[in-house]
Structure formats: structure tokens, C-alpha cells
Protein backbone atom coordinates (compact mmCIF):
# COMPACT_ATOMS: atom_id res chain seq x y z
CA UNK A 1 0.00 0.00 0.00
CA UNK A 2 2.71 2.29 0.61
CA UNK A 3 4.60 2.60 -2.65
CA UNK A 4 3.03 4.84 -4.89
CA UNK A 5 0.24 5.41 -2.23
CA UNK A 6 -1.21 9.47 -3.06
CA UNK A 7 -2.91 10.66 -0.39
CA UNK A 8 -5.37 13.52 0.39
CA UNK A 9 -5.81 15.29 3.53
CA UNK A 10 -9.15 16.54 4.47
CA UNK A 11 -10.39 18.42 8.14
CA UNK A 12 -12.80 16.47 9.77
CA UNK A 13 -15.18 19.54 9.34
CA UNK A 14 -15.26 19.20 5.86
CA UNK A 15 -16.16 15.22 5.40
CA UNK A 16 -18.96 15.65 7.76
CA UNK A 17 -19.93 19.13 6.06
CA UNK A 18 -19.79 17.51 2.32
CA UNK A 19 -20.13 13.70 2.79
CA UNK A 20 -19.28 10.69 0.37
CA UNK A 21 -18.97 12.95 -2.98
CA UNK A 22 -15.62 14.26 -1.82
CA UNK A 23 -14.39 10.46 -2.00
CA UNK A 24 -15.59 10.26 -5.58
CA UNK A 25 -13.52 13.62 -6.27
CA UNK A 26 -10.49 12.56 -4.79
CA UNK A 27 -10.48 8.99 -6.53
CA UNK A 28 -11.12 10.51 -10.17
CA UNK A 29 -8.07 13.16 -9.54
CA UNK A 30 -5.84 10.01 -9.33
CA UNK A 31 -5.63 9.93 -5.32
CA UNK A 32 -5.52 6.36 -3.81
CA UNK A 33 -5.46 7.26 0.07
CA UNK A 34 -7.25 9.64 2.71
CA UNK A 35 -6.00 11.08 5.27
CA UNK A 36 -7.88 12.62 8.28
CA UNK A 37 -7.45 13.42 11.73
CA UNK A 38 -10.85 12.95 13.57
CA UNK A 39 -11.83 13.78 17.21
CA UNK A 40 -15.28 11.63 15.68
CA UNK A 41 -14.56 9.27 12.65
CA UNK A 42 -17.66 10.09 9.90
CA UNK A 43 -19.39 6.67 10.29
CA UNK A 44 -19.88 6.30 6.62
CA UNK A 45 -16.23 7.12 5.67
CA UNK A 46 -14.52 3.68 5.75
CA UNK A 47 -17.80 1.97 3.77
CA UNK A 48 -17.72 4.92 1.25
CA UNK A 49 -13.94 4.79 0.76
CA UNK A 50 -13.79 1.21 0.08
CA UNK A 51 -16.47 2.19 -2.37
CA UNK A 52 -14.29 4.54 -4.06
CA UNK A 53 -11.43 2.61 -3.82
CA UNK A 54 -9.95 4.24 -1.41
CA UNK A 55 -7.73 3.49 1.85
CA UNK A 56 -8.02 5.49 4.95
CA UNK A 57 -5.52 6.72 6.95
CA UNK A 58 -6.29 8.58 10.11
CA UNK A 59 -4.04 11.03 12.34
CA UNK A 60 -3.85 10.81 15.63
CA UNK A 61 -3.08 14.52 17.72
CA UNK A 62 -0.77 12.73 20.42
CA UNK A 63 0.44 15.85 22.30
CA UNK A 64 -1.15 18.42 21.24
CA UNK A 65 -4.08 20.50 23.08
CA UNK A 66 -5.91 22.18 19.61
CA UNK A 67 -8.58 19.32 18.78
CA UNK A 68 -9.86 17.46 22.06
CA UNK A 69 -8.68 19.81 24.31
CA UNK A 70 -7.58 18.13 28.00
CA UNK A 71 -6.54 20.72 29.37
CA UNK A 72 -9.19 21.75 30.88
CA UNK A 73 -9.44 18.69 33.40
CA UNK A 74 -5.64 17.80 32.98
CA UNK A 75 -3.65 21.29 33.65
CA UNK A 76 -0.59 19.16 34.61
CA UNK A 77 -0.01 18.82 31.35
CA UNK A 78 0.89 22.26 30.03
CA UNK A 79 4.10 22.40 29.39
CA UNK A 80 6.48 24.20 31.43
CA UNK A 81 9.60 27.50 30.09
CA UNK A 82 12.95 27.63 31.37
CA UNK A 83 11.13 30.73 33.38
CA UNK A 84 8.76 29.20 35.06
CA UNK A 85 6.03 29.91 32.72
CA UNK A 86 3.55 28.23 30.58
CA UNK A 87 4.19 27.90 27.20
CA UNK A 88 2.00 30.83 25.63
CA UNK A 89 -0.66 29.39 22.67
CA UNK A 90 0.40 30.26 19.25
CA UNK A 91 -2.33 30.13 16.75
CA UNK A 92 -4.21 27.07 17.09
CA UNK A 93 -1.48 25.09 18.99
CA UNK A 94 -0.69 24.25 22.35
CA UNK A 95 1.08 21.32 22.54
CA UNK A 96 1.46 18.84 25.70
CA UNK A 97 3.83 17.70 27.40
CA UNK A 98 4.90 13.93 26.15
CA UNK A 99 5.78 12.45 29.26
CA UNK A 100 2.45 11.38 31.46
CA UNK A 101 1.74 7.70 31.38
CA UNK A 102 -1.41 8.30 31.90
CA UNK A 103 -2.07 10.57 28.85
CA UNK A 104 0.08 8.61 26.72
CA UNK A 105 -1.88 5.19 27.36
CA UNK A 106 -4.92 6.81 25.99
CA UNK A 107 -3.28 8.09 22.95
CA UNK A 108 -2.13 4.32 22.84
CA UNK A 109 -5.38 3.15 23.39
CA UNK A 110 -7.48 5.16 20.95
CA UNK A 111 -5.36 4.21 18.00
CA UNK A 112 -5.83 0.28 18.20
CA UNK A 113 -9.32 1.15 18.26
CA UNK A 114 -9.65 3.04 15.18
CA UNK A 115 -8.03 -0.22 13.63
CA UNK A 116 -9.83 -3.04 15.33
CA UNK A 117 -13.20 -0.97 15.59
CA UNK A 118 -13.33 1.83 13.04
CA UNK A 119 -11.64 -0.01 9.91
CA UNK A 120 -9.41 2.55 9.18
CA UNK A 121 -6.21 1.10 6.97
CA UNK A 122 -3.71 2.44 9.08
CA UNK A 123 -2.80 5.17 12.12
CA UNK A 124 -0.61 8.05 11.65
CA UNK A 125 0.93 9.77 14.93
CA UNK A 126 0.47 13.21 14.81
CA UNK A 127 2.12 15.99 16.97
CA UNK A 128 4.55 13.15 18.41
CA UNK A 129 7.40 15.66 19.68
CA UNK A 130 8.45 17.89 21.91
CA UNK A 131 6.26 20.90 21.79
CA UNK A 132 7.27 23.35 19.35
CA UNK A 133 4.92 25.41 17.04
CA UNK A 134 7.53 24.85 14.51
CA UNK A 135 5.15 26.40 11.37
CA UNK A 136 6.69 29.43 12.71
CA UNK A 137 9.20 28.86 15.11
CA UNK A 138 11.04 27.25 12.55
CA UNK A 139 11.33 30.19 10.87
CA UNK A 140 13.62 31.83 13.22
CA UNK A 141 16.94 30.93 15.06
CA UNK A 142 15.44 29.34 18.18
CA UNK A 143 12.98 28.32 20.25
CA UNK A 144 11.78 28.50 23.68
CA UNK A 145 12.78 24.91 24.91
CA UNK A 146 10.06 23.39 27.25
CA UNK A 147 8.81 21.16 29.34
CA UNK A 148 9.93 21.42 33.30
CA UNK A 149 7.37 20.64 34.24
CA UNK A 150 6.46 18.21 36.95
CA UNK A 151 6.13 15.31 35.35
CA UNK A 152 9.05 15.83 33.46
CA UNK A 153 11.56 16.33 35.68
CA UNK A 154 10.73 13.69 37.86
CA UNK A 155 10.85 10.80 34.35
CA UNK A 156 14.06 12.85 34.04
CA UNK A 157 15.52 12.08 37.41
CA UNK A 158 14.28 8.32 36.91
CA UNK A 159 15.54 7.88 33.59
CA UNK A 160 19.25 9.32 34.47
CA UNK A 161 19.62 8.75 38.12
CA UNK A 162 20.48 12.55 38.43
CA UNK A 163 18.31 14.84 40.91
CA UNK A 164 17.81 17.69 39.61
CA UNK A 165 15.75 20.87 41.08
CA UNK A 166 12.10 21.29 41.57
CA UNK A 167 12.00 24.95 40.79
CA UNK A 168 11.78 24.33 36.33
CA UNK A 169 14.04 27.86 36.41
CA UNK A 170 16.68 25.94 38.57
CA UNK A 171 16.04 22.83 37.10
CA UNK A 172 16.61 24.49 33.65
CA UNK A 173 20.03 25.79 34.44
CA UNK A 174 21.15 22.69 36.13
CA UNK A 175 19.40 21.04 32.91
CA UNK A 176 21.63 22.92 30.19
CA UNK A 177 24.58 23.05 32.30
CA UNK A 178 25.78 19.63 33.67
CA UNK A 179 23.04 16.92 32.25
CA UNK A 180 22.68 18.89 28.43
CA UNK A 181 23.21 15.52 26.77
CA UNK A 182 21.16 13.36 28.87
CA UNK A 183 18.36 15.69 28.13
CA UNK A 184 18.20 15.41 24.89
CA UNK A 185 19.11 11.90 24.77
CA UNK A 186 15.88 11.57 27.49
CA UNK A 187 13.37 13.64 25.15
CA UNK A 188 14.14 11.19 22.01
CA UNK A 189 13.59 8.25 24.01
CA UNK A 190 10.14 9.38 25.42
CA UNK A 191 8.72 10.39 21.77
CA UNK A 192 10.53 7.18 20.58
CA UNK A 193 8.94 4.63 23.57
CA UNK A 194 5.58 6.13 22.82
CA UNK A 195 6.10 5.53 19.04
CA UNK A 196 6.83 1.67 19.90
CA UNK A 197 3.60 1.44 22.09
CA UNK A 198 1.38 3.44 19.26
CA UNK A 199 3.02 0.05 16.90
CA UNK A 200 2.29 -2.39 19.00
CA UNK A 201 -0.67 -1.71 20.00
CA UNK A 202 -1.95 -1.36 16.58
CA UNK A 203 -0.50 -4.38 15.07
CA UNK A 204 -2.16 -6.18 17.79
CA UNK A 205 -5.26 -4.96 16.88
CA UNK A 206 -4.85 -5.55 13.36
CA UNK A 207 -1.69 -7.00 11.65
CA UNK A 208 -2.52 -5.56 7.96
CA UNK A 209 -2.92 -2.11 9.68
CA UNK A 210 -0.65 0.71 8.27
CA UNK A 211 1.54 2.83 11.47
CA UNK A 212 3.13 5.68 10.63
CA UNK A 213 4.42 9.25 11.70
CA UNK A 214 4.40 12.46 10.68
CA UNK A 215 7.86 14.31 10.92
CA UNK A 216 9.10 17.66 11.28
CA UNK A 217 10.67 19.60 8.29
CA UNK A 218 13.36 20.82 10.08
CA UNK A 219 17.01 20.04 10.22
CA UNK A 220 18.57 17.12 11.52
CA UNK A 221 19.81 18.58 14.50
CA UNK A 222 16.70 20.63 15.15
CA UNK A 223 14.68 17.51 15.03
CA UNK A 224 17.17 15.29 17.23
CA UNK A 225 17.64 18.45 20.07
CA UNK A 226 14.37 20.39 19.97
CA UNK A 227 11.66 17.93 18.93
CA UNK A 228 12.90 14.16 19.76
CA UNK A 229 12.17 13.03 16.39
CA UNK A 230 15.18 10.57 16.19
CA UNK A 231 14.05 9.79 12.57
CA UNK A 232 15.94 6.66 12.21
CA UNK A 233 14.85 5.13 15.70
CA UNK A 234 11.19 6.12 15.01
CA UNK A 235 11.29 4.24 11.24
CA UNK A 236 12.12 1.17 13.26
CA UNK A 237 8.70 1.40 14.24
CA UNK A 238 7.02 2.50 11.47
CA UNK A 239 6.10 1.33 7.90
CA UNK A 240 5.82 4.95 6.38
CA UNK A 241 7.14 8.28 7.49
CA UNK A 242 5.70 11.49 6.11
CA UNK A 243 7.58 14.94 6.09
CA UNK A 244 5.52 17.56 6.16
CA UNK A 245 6.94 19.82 3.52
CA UNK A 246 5.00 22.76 3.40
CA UNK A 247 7.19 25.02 1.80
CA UNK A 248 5.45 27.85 1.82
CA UNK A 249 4.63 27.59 5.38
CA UNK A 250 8.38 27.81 5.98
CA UNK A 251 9.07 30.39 3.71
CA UNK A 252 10.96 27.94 0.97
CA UNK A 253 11.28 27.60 -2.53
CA UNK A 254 9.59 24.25 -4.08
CA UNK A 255 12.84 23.04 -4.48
CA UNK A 256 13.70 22.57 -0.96
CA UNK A 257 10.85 19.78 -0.55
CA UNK A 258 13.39 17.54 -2.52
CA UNK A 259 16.11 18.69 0.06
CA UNK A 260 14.07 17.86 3.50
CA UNK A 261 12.51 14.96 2.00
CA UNK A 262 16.07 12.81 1.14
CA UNK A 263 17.37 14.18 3.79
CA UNK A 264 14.54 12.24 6.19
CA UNK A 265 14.56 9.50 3.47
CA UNK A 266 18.44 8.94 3.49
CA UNK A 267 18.34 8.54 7.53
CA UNK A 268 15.09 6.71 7.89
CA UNK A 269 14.51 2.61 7.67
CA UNK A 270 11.55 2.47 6.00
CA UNK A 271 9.70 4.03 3.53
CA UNK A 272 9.00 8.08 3.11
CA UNK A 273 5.67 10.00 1.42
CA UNK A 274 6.01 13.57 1.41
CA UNK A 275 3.29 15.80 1.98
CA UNK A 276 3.60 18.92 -0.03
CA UNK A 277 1.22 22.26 0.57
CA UNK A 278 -1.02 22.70 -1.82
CA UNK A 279 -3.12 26.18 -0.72
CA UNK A 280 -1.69 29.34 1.72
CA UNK A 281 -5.02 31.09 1.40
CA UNK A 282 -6.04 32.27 4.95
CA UNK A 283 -10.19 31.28 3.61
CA UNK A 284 -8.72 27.98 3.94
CA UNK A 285 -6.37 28.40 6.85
CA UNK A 286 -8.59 29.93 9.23
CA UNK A 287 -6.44 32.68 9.30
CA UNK A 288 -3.35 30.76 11.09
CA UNK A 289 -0.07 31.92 8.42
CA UNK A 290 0.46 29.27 6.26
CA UNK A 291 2.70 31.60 4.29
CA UNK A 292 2.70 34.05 1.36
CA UNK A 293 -0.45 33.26 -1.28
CA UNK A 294 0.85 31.44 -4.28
CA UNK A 295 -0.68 29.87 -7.00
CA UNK A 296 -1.15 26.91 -8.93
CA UNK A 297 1.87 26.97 -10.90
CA UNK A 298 4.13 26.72 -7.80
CA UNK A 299 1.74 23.86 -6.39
CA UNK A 300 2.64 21.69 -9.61
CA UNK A 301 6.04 23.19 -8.70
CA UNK A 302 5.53 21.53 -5.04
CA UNK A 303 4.56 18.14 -6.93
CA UNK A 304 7.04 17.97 -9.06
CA UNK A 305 9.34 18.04 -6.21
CA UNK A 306 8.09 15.33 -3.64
CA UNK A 307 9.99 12.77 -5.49
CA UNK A 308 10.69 9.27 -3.45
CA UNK A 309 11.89 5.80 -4.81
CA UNK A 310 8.36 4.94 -3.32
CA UNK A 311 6.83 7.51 -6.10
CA UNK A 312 4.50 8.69 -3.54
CA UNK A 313 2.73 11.60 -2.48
CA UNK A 314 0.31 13.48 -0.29
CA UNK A 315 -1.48 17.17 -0.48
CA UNK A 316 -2.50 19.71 2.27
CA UNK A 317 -5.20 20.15 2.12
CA UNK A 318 -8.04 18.78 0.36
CA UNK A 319 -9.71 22.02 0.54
CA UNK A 320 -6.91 24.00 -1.15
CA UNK A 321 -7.74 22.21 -4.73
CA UNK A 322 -9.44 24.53 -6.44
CA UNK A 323 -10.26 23.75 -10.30
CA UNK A 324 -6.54 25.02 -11.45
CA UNK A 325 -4.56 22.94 -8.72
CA UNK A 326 -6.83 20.24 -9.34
CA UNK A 327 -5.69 20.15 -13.07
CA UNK A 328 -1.90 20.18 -11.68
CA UNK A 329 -3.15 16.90 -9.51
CA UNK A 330 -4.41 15.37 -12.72
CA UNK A 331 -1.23 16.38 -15.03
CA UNK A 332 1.24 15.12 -12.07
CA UNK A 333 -0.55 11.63 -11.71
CA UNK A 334 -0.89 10.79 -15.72
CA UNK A 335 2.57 11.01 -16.14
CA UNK A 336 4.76 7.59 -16.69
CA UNK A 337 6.14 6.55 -13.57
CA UNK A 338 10.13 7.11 -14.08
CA UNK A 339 9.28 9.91 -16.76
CA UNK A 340 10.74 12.90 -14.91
CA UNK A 341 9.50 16.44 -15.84
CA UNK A 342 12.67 19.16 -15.60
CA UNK A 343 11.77 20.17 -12.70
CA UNK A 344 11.98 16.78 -11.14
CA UNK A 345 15.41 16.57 -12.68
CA UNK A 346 16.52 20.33 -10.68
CA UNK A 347 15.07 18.59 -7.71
CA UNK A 348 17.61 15.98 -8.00
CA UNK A 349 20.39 18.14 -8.76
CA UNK A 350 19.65 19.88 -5.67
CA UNK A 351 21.81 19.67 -2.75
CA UNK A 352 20.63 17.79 0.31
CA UNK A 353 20.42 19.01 3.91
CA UNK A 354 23.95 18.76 5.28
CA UNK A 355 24.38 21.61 8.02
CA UNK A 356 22.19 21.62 10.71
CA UNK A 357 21.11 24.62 12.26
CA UNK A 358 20.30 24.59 15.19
């Protein structure tokens, strides 16, 4: 299922706004996948997708607050500055911190569900990191690093056998000044533990069922120190990982979604399927910055791009395609498998990510 799998990502709002039809739509475009991410599954979307032919792939918002908010009853899990503070929201997003048991079990337990009791072909972990608003902290030089929380410190202090402060300002310092390396070393084995229980659990459920992540278009380094996305420990788990390469959204030139991409393909063990941006138009946004407007031209651009051995693909968002980025969808899918266009060629030629940073 996963080599030349093209996939289309709809909001939840929008399959139980416009029903079945937008599964015929996506299956005459060329598109052999669907990707959601759900707080309530449509009831009729696994029946109607088998219909059209379709396989259905649903996200799963592991830390993150901006769906199903917990917060709420579960305040614990806001994730703690350097300062003291609470990480401010940005947008949409506040993320959670990825170190309660409790929290994670759930996450754990809602996605063998979807696979033994919703149907779905296959589970991809969503916001499985560190939390980082990276749409647009990744546009600048840094971040502010979180969580001490808690929670945190004390999986820290069991994890390394060093006691470290209660205070998250002390704990910080004594954090980044004596136990730098164990810290990160600790935040890639959380996101990477959780990763193995998400696989598990699903397979168990279901041992045809797809598990997958989405990853973080960021550097190598940024990934591996600010997020805990050890790519090549969380492939290990996984049968498909998907960079999300919104270009735009960072700022970039088409051509850097054939840099990020290899980069995560040439460190990961199993398969990759980029997902390429296919709209920046606040209408369809909600007015979070997806980046400057562009146009049609530059999505086929974006398409031309995503190149894998795999010869996969997936778009963000379904409700981006309007009639002229539909027609680049139909041009980029007719055309012979190992027929590259020129620009598919310059994506090639392009250099890969080799300096990091962060």
C-alpha cells in the first residue's frame, strides 16, 4: 500500500460538512489514500472509501491541546519554560507535554481502536514531539525549549539517576549546564517509547494495519535536540514516514521539498511519502499563516518536487484544490512513472540538507 500510495488530507469539518462525494472527487483526480485526523470518525467514511477505492488513513493529535482539548481537566499537562512559565498558545497550537503515562496510554489506546473498531487502513501519529509550534518557530533561530514541568523532571531524574531541582528555572540551568546531553538523549527516548507502544498496540489490533508518523521539516539537528524526532529510531517502528513539507509555510522555494525529504529518506529505515502544501489562502487556513499566497503553478512546482523511490505523495489540504490545482493533480498523476519532468530533474540536482542549524 505504501509505494506509490497518493494521499489527500481533508479536516474532519469538511467530510462531515460535504459527505461521500468528496471520495468520488479525490479517486477521479488520481488519489488512492485519505487522510484525516478525527476527534469523531464520519461513520460512513470507511464503507464509502472502500467504495471509491480508497484506503483510509487517520491522524492521531498525540500531544497536542488544539482538537480534544484536555486541558481543561488535565492542567498538569501544560508544558512548562525555562522561566517558570507556561508555554503561551500560538495560533491554534498548544502542545502537551509527552511524558504522562497516563495521557500517553490513551493516545495508545485510541489508536488500536480506530483499527480493530473503526476499519481505518492504518494510524498516523500526529504531533509526536516535543512541543514546538515549529510552522513558525522554525522560521527563526530558536525556540523557547520546554517542558519542566512536573512530570518531566521527575521521568528525568528516573531515567538518568540525576536529581535535579524542583523549581523548572533551577532545574533548567542545572538542565543545560551539567546533564545537556542526557536531556536530549531523554526527550528522544520518550517520543521514541511512545512511538513503539502506538506500533504495538496497533498491530495487535490488526496486523494488515498501516503505522506511521508524521515528521518535522526541520534540520537534523533541530529535530534530534528540539523535537525528539530521532528519525531513524522512530522508522524502526514505522512502515511509512511522512515529512511535512509545506514550503510555503516555511518560507521555501519548491525546491527545498526535494532537500528535507532525502534528507529524512536517506536517515530513515523504511519508507518516506512527502506531503507537499497545496493552498496558503487564509479562507482555507482559518487565518493561522500558512505563508505568502501562491498559486497553482508553484503547487505543480511543489509536486514535481516530492519525489521518493516509493513515487508517492500526499497534499494539504483537500480544501486548497481549487479547479486550477486540481488540473496540476491530474497532469502530475498521468505522467509515466520514471518519466521525470525538468523540474523533477533540478530537484535531483539539488543539494541535500547537510548543516544543521540549530
Amino acid at each position: 500500500m505504501i509505494a506509490g500510495t497518493r494521499a489527500l488530507f481533508y479536516f474532519e469539518h469538511t467530510l462531515h460538512d460535504a459527505g461521500p462525494e468528496l471520495l468520488a472527487h479525490a479517486a477521479a483526480l488520481g488519489f488512492t489514500a485519505i487522510i484525516t485526523e478525527p476527534v469523531r470518525l464520519p461513520p460512513w467514511l470507511v464503507p464509502a472509501a472502500r467504495d471509491a477505492g480508497l484506503a483510509v488513513l487517520v491522524g492521531v493529535a498525540c500531544h497536542s491541546d488544539h482538537a480534544d482539548p484536555v486541558l481543561p481537566r488535565r492542567p498538569d499537562l501544560w508544558p512548562v519554560e525555562a522561566d517558570g512559565r507556561r508555554r503561551a498558545r500560538q495560533e491554534w497550537y498548544i502542545g502537551l507535554i509527552p511524558t504522562d503515562p497516563d495521557h500517553n496510554a490513551g493516545v495508545v489506546r485510541r489508536c488500536a481502536r480506530l483499527v480493530a473498531e473503526g476499519g481505518v487502513d492504518g494510524v498516523i501519529a500526529d504531533f509526536l514531539r516535543w512541543p514546538m509550534h515549529w510552522e513558525l518557530e522554525l522560521r527563526g533561530p530558536g525556540h523557547a525549549e520546554s517542558s519542566f514541568d512536573p512530570i518531566t523532571l521527575a521521568r528525568f531524574a528516573d531515567w538518568t539517576g540525576v536529581t535535579v531541582p524542583t523549581d523548572p528555572a533551577a532545574a533548567a540551568r542545572a538542565i543545560h549546564g551539567a546533564h545537556r546531553e542526557s536531556w536530549r538523549a531523554f526527550r528522544r527516548a520518550v517520543v521514541t517509547a511512545t512511538m513503539a507502544r502506538i506500533a504495538d498496540a496497533v498491530r495487535a489490533a490488526r496486523s494488515d494495519a498501516l503505522v506511521g508518523a508524521f515528521i518535522v521539516p526541520g534540520t537534523h539537528d533541530q529535530r534530534m535536540t528540539w523535537l525528539g524526532q530521532d528519525v531513524a529510531a522512530l522508522s524502526e517502528h514505522c512502515d511509512v514516514l511522512l515529512p511535512m513539507a509545506y514550503h510555503a509555510i516555511l518560507h521555501r522555494p519548491p525546491a527545498w521539498i526535494a532537500e528535507v525529504t532525502a534528507d529524512i529518506a536517506g536517515r530513515a529505515r523504511c519508507p518516506v511519502l512527502p506531503v507537499v502544501q497545496c493552498t496558503a489562502d487564509p479562507a482555507v487556513s482559518d487565518g493561522a499563516d500558512w505563508g505568502p499566497e501562491f498559486g497553482a503553478d508553484e503547487f505543480a512546482a511543489a509536486l514535481a518536487h516530492a519525489t521518493t523511490p516509493e513515487g508517492g505523495v500526499a497534499v494539504f489540504c483537500g480544501e486548497g484544490l481549487t479547479p486550477d490545482r486540481a488540473r496540476a493533480v491530474r497532469t502530475a498523476f498521468a505522467r509515466p512513472a520514471g518519466r521525470p519532468t525538468r523540474e523533477e530533474e533540478a530537484a535531483r540536482r539539488s543539494p541535500s540538507l547537510t548543516k544543521d542549524s540549530a
